[in-house]
Protein backbone atom coordinates (compact mmCIF):
# COMPACT_ATOMS: atom_id res chain seq x y z
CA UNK A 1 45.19 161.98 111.91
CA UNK A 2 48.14 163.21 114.52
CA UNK A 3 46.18 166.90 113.88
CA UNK A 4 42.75 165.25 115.79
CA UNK A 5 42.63 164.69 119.29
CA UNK A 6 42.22 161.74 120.80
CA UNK A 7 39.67 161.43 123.47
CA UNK A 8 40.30 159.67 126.68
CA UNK A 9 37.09 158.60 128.28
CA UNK A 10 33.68 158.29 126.94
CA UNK A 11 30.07 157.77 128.85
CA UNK A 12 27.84 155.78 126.70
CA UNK A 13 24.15 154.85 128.13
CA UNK A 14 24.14 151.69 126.01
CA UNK A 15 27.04 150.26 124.76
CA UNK A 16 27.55 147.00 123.47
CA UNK A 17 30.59 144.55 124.53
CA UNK A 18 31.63 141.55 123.75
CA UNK A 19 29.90 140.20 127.17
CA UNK A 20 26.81 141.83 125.79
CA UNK A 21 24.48 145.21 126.28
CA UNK A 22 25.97 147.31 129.44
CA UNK A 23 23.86 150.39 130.59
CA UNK A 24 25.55 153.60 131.65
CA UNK A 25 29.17 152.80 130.74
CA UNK A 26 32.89 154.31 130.67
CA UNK A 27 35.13 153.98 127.98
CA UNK A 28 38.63 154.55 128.51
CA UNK A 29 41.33 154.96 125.83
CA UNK A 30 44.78 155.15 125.86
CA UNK A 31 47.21 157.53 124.22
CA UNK A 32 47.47 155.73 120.97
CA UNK A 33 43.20 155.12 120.50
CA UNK A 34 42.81 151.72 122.36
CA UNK A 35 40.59 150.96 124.68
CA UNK A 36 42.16 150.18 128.38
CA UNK A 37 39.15 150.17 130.19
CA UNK A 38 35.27 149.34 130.13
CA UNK A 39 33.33 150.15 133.33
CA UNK A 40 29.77 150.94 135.00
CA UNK A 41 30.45 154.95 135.46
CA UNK A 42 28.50 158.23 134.93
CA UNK A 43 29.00 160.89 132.37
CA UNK A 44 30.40 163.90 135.23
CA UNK A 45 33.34 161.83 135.29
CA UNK A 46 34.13 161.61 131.29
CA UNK A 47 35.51 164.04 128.52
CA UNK A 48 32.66 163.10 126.02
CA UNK A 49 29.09 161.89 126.52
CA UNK A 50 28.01 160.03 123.83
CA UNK A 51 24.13 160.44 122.91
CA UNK A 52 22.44 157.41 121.73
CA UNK A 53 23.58 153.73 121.21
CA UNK A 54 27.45 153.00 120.84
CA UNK A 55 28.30 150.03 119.23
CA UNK A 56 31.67 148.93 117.45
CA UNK A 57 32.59 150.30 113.91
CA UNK A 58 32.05 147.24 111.23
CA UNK A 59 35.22 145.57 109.37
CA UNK A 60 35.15 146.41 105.84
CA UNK A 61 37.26 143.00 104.58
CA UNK A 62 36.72 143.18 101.23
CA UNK A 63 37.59 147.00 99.07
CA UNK A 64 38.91 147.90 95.86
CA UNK A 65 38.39 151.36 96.97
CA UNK A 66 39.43 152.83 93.11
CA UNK A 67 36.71 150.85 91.51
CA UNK A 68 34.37 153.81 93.15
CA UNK A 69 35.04 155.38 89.71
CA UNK A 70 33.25 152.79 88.17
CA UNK A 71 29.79 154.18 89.34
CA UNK A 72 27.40 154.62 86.58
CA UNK A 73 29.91 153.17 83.78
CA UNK A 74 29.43 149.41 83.69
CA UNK A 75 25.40 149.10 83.21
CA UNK A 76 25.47 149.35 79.37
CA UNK A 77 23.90 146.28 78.18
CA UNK A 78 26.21 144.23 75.55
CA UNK A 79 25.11 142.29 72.85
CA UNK A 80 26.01 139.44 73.91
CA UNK A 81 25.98 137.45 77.80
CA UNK A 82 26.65 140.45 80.31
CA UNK A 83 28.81 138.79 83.29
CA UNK A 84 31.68 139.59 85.69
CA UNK A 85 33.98 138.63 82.61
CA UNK A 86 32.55 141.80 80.33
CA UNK A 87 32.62 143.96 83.50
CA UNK A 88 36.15 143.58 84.08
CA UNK A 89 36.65 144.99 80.73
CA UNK A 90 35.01 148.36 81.54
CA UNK A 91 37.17 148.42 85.18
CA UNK A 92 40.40 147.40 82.97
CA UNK A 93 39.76 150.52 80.72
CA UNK A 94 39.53 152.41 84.14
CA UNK A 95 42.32 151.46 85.32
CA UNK A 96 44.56 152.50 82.32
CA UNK A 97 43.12 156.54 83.38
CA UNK A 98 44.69 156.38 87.11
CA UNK A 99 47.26 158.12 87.81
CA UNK A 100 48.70 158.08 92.04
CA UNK A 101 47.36 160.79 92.44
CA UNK A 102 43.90 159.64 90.88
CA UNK A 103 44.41 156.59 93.14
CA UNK A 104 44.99 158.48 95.80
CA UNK A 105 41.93 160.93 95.58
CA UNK A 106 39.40 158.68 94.81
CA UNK A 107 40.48 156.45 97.79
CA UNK A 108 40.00 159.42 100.16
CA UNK A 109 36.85 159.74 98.92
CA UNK A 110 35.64 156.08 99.11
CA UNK A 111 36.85 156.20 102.30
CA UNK A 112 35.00 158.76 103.84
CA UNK A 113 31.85 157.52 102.35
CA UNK A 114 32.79 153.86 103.69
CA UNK A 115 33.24 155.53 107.41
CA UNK A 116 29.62 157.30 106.77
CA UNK A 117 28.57 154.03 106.22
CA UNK A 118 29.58 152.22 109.07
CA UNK A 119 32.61 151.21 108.40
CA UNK A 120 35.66 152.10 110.61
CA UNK A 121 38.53 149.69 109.36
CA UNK A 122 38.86 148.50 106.01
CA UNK A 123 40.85 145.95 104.29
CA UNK A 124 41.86 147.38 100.74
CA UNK A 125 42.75 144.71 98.16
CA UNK A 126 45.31 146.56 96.44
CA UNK A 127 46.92 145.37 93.04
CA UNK A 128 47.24 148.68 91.16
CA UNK A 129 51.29 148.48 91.87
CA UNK A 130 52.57 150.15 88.56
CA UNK A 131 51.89 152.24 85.66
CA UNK A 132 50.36 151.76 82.13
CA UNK A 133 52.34 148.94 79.94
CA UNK A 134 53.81 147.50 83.93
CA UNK A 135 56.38 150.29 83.83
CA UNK A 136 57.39 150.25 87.56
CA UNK A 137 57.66 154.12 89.56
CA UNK A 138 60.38 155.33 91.08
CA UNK A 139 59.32 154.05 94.43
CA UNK A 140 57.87 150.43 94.38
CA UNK A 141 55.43 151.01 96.52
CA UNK A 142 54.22 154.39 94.83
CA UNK A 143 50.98 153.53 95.30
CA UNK A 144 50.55 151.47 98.73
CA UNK A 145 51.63 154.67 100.00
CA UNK A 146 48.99 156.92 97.99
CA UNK A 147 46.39 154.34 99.58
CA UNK A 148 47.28 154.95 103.33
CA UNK A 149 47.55 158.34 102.49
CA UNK A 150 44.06 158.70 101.74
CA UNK A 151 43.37 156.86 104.53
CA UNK A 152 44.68 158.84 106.50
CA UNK A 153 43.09 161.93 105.23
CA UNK A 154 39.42 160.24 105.57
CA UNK A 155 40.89 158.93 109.38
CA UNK A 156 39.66 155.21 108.88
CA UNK A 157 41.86 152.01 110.07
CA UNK A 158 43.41 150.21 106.82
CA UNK A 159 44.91 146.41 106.56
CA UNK A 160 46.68 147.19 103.14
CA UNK A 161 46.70 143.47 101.28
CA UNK A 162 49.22 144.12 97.99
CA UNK A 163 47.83 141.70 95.71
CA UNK A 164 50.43 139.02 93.78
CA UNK A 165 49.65 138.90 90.33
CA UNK A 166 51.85 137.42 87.79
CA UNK A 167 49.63 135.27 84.97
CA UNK A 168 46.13 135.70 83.73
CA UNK A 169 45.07 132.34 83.47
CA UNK A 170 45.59 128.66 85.03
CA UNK A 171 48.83 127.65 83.28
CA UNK A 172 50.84 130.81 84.08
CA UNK A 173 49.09 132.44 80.71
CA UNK A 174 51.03 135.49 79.88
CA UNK A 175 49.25 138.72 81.11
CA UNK A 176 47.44 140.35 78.96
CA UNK A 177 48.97 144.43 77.87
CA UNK A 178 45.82 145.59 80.26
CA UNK A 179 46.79 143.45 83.54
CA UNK A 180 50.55 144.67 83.69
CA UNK A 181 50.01 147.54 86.34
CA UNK A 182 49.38 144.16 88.72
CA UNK A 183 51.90 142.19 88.13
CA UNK A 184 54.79 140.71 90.76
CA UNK A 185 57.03 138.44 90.83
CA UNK A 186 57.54 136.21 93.77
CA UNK A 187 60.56 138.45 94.79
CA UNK A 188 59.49 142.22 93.82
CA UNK A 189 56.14 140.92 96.30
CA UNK A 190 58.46 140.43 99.22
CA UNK A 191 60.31 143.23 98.80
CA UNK A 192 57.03 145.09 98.75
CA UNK A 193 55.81 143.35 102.37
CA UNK A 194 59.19 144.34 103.39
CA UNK A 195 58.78 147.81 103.05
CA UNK A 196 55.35 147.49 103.75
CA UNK A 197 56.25 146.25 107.24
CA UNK A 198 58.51 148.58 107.68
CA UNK A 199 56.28 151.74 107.62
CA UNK A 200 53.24 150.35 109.50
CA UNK A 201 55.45 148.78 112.80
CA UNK A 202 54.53 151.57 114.64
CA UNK A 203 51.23 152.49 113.67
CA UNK A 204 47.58 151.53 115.36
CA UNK A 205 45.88 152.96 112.28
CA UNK A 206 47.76 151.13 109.62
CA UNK A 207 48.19 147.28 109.17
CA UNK A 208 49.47 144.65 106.10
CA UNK A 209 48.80 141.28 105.08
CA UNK A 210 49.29 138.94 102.09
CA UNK A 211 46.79 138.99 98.97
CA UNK A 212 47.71 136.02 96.60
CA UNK A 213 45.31 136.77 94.43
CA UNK A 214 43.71 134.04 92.64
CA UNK A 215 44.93 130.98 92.43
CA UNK A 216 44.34 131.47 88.59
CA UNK A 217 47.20 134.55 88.47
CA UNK A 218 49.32 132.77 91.09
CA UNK A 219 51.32 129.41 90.28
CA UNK A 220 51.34 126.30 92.29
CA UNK A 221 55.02 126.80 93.08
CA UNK A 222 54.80 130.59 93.90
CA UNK A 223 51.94 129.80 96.47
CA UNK A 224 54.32 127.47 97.72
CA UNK A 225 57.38 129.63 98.30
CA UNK A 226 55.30 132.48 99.21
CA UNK A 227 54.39 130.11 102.22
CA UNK A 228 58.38 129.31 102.93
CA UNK A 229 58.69 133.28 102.52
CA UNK A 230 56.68 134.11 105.07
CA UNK A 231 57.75 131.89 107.50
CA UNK A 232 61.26 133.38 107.27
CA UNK A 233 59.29 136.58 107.76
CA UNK A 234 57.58 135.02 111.33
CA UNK A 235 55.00 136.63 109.08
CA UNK A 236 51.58 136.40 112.27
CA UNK A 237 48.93 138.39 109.86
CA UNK A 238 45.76 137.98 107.73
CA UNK A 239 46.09 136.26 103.77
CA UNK A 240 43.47 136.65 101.80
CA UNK A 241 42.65 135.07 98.04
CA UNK A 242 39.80 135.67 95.69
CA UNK A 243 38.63 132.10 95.07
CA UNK A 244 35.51 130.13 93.29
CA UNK A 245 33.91 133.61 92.70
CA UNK A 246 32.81 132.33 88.99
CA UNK A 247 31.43 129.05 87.41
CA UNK A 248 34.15 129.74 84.63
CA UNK A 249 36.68 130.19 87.07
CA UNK A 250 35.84 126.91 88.71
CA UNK A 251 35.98 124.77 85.84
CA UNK A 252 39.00 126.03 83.90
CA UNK A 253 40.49 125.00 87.37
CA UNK A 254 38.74 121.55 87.31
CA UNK A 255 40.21 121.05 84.16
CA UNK A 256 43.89 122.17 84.86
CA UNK A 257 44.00 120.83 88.28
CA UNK A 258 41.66 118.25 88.44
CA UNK A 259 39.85 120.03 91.58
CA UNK A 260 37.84 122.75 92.15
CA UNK A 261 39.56 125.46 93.60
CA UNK A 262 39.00 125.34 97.23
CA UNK A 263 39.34 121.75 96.97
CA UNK A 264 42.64 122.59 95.32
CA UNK A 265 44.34 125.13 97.73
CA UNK A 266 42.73 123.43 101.37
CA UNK A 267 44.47 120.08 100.01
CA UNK A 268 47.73 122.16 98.81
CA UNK A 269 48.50 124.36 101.53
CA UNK A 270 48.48 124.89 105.47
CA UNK A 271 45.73 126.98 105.25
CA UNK A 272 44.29 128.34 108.68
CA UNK A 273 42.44 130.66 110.70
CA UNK A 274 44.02 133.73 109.56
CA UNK A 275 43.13 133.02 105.90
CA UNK A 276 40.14 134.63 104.31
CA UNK A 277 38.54 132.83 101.62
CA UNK A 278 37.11 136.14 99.36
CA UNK A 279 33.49 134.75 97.54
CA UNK A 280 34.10 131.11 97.59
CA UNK A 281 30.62 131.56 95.97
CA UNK A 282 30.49 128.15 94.38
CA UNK A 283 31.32 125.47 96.93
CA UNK A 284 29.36 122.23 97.36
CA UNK A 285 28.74 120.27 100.83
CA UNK A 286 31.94 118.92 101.39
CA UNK A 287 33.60 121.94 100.70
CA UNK A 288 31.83 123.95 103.38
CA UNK A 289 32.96 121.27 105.96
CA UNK A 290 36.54 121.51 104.59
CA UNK A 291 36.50 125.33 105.09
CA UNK A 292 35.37 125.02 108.48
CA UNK A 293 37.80 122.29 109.75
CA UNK A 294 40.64 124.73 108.19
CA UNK A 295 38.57 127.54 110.71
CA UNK A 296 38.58 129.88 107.35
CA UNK A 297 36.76 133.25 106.97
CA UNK A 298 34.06 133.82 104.24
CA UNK A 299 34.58 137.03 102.90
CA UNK A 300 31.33 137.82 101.08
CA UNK A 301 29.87 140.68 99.28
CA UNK A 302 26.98 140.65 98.71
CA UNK A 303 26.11 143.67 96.66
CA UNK A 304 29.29 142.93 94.35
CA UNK A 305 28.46 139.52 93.78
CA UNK A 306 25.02 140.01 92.81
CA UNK A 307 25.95 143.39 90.25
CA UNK A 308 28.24 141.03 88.85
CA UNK A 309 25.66 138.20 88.70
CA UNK A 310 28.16 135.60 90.38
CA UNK A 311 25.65 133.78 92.40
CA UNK A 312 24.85 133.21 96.21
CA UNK A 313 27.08 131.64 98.40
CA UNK A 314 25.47 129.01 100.88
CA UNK A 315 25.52 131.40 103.86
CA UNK A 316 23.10 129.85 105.76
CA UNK A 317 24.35 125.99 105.41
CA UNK A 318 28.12 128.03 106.52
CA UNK A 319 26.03 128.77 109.58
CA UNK A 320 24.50 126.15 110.51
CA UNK A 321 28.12 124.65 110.50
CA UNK A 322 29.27 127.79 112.58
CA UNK A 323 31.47 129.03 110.37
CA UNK A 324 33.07 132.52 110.74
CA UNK A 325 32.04 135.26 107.65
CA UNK A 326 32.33 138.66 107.62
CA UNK A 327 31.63 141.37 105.07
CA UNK A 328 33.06 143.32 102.65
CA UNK A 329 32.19 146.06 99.54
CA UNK A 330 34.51 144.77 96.88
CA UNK A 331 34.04 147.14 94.01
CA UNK A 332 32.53 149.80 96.44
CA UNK A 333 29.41 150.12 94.28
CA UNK A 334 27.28 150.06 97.84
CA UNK A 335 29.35 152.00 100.58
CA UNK A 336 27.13 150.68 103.36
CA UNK A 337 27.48 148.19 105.78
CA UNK A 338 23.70 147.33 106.61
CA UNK A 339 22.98 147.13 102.75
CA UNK A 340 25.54 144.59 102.25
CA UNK A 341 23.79 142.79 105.18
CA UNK A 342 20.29 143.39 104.57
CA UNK A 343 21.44 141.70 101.24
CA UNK A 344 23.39 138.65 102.54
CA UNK A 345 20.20 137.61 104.68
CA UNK A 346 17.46 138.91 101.52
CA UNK A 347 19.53 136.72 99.68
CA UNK A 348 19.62 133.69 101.69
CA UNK A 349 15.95 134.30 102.11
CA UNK A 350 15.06 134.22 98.56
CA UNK A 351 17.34 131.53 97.76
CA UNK A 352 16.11 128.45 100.71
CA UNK A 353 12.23 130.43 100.78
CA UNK A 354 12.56 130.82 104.41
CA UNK A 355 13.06 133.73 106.91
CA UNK A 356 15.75 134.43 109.36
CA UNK A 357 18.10 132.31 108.38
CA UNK A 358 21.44 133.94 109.70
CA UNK A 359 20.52 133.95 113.32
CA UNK A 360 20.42 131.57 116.37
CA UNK A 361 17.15 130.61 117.72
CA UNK A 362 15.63 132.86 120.07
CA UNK A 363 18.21 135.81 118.19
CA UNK A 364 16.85 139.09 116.72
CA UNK A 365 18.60 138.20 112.95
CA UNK A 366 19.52 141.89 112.46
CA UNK A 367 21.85 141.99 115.70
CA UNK A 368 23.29 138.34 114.66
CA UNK A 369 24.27 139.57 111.35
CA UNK A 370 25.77 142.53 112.86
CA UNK A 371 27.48 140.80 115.61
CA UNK A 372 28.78 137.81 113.73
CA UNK A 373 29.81 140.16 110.73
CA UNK A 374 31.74 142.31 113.56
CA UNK A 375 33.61 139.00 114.67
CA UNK A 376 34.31 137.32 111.16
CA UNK A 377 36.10 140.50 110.15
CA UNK A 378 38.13 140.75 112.95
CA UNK A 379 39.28 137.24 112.75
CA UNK A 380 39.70 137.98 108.56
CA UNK A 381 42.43 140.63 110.48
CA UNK A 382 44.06 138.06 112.57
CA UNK A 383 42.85 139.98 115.60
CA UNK A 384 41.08 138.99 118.67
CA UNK A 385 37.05 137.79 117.71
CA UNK A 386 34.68 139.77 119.20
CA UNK A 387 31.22 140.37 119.34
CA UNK A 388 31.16 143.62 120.62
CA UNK A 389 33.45 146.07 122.38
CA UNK A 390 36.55 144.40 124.47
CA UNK A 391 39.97 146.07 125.98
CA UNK A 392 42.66 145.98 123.77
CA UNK A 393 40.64 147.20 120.52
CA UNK A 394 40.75 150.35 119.01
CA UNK A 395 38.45 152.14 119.89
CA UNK A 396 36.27 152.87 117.12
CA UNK A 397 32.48 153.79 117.42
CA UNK A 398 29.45 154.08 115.94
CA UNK A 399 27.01 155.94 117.35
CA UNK A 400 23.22 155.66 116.82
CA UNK A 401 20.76 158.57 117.58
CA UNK A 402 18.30 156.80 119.97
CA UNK A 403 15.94 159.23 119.54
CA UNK A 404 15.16 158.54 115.73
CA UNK A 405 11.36 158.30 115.13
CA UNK A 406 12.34 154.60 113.92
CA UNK A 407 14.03 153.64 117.09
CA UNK A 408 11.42 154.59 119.42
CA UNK A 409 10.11 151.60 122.22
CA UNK A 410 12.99 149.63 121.00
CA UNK A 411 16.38 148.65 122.77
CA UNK A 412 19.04 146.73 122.27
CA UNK A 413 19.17 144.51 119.76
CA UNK A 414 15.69 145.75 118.56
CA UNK A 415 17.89 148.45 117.83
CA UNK A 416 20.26 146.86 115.92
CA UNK A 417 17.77 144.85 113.73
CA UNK A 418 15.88 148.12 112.68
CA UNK A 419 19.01 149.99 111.88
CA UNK A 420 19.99 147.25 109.65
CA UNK A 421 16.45 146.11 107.90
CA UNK A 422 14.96 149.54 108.17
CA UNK A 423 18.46 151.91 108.06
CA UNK A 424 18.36 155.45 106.31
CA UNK A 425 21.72 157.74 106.76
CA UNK A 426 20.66 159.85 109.78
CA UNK A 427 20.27 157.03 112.18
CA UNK A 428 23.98 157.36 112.27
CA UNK A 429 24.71 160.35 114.12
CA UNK A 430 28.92 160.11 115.05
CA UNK A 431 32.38 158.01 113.55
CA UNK A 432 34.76 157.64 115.96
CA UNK A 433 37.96 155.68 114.64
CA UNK A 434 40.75 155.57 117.65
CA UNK A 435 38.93 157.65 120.04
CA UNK A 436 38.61 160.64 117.76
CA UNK A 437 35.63 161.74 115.88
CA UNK A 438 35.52 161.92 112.14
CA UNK A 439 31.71 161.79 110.98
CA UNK A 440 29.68 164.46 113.12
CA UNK A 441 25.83 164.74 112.61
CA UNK A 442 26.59 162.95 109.48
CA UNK A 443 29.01 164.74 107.58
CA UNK A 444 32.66 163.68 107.54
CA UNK A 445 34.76 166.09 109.23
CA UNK A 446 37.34 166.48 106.59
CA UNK A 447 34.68 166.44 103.72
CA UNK A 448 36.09 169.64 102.10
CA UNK A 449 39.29 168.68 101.39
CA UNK A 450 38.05 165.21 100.17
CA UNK A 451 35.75 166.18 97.75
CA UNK A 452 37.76 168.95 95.85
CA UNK A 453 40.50 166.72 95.68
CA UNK A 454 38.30 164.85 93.87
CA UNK A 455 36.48 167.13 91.84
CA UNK A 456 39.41 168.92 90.74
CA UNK A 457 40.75 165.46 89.08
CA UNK A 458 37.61 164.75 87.36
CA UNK A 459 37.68 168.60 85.95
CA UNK A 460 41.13 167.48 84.71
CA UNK A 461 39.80 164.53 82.37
């Protein structure tokens, strides 16, 4: 991204902050894309003048951005039950065909698509760490870097979460030949962060965190002295764990622990604000109250969870409770943000036979899903929560064409809710990601490139 300018002040004639809707506002941005300023202003006085609604990118918290290969490969119908276990044997056979390179172009690719979407950061749950058979590259993190590189070619934010995988079942099973391009040990995985940290000190597009990721493929006593680990580190940033996605999943850990797993790891381990708990679809009650006295984010995907026919989690008794969720497109089979939560509240809807269930009395549901999505994924981050723009963000923008037949008489929220129950592509008129622009009129500036990267490697198969 050094090759796109960064803009320094923007008018916007709605723009939503974390104080709520202003009218006729300034943006200011600094050098590196943050914002340094909000104020009442008029567009004579700024570089850009933005045409239509301006509100914050969404958080992506959730991506396996190479699974975006999958499309169109996993709805053959087996002979016998069809679940998320069968599935994962159609993305294991994709995963043997990857090469960096492979990784590297198809993540471009998802990545623009994700920023046409709505999304403008994304946090990609990364465990593709070595070649077929576990044969490590040259450079151990080979492929982290291929990752940010595509993210940098598509110009959206990235939290990169390497994944620690060492066993394939509760027990410390022995991988199986197809799960050996994920695995770590406790002390390859720190050297990892290490370098990890290393290369993203500087940067405002770039960020890392810590992806144990189940506590099925981690041990007890790695979890453990991955926590001592990162205290050493002063480690300050996000950790995120697949957990209760499946029934299966839930009681093989029953029966090797003795409690369910987010029983298991919220009685276990110092678990706080900055972890993000991904699916935690099956979770009674008392585990929802656990969750929210830890202050944990639900990291739910919607439109993964239901291809994979996982279930529903209780979003709506996690609300009630005011707990903090955010959103996320897992295997990237939906690259858009108001599907995935046009879903969650459908869901919810069909589930308790009610309507507008995610939102506060008196609330339009559509700009309470948004908002609250917006604010979970920060926190899922570890940055400031916020419901709308605030100094000290990046400044990444979406901005929506007023003037669309579908937006006429409303404002506001209205505005928000029709986007996200009644959205089509063109509402979306401009990206911005750090005060530059990389999706004009709907097309990703850098499309080219992105696309015959692409092509060319599927050619090649």
């Amino acid at each position: 991204m050094a090759s796109w300018t960064v803009v320094k002040t923007f008018f916007a004639p709605s723009l939503l902050t974390d104080q709520g809707w202003c009218s006729a506002s300034v943006l200011s941005v600094d050098a590196e894309g943050m914002i340094s300023n909000i104020a009442p202003g008029a567009s004579k006085d700024c570089d850009v003048s933005l045409q239509g609604v301006v509100i914050p990118g969404m958080i992506n918290l959730h991506s396996h951005a190479f699974q975006r290969s999958l499309v169109g490969k996993t709805g053959l119908r087996g002979s016998g039950d069809d679940s998320f276990w069968s599935w994962r044997q159609a993305m294991y056979q994709q995963v043997a065909q990857l090469s960096p390179e492979a990784i590297e172009a198809v993540s471009a690719y998802c990545y623009m698509e994700l920023l046409k979407g709505g999304y403008t950061t994304v946090a990609e749950f990364h465990y593709l760490h070595h070649q077929k058979g576990g044969v490590h590259y040259a450079n151990p993190a080979e492929t982290s870097m291929r990752v940010l590189t595509a993210a940098d070619a598509a110009g959206i934010g990235v939290t990169l979460l390497p994944v620690l995988y060492s066993w394939a079942g509760f027990g410390q099973q022995p991988l199986t030949e197809q799960q050996l391009p994920f695995r770590h040990d406790l002390n390859s995985y720190l050297r990892l962060l290490a370098q990890l940290d290393q290369y993203c000190e500087n940067s405002k597009l770039f960020d890392w965190g810590v992806a144990p990721h189940s506590i099925r493929a981690v041990s007890e006593s790695q979890l453990q002295e991955l926590m001592v680990g990162l205290a050493q580190l002063n480690f300050k940033g996000p950790i995120h764990i697949h957990i209760a996605e499946q029934q299966r999943e839930v009681k093989d850990c029953v029966d090797y622990y003795g409690a369910s797993p987010v029983r298991w790891l919220l009685d276990k381990l110092p678990v706080n604000d900055r972890w993000c708990l991904i699916h935690a679809t099956h979770v009674d009650s008392q585990e929802l109250k656990m969750m929210r006295t830890a202050d944990v984010v639900a990291g739910l995907c919607p439109t993964t969870e239901a291809d994979l026919g996982d279930g529903i989690f209780p979003a709506s008794q996690w609300q009630h409770l005011g707990g903090a969720w955010g959103i996320g497109s897992d295997s990237n089979l939906c690259v858009n943000a108001t599907e995935e939560l046009r879903w969650l509240e459908y869901g919810q809807r069909l589930q308790d036979q009610q309507r507008n269930l995610l939102a506060a009395p008196g609330q339009l549901v559509g700009a309470e899903l948004y908002k609250n999505a917006l604010a979970g994924g920060l926190q899922a981050l570890a940055k400031p929560k916020a419901r709308g723009f605030a100094v000290g963000q990046r400044a990444d923008m979406l901005v929506l064409d007023q003037e669309h037949t579908l937006f006429l008489n409303k404002e506001k929220d209205q505005i928000l809710d029709a986007w996200i129950f009644a959205g089509v592509q063109d509402m979306l008129s401009q990206v911005w990601v750090g005060g530059r622009c990389v999706v004009e009129a709907g097309e990703h500036i850098n499309a080219g490139r992105i696309e015959t990267d692409w092509r060319q490697l599927l050619k090649s198969k």
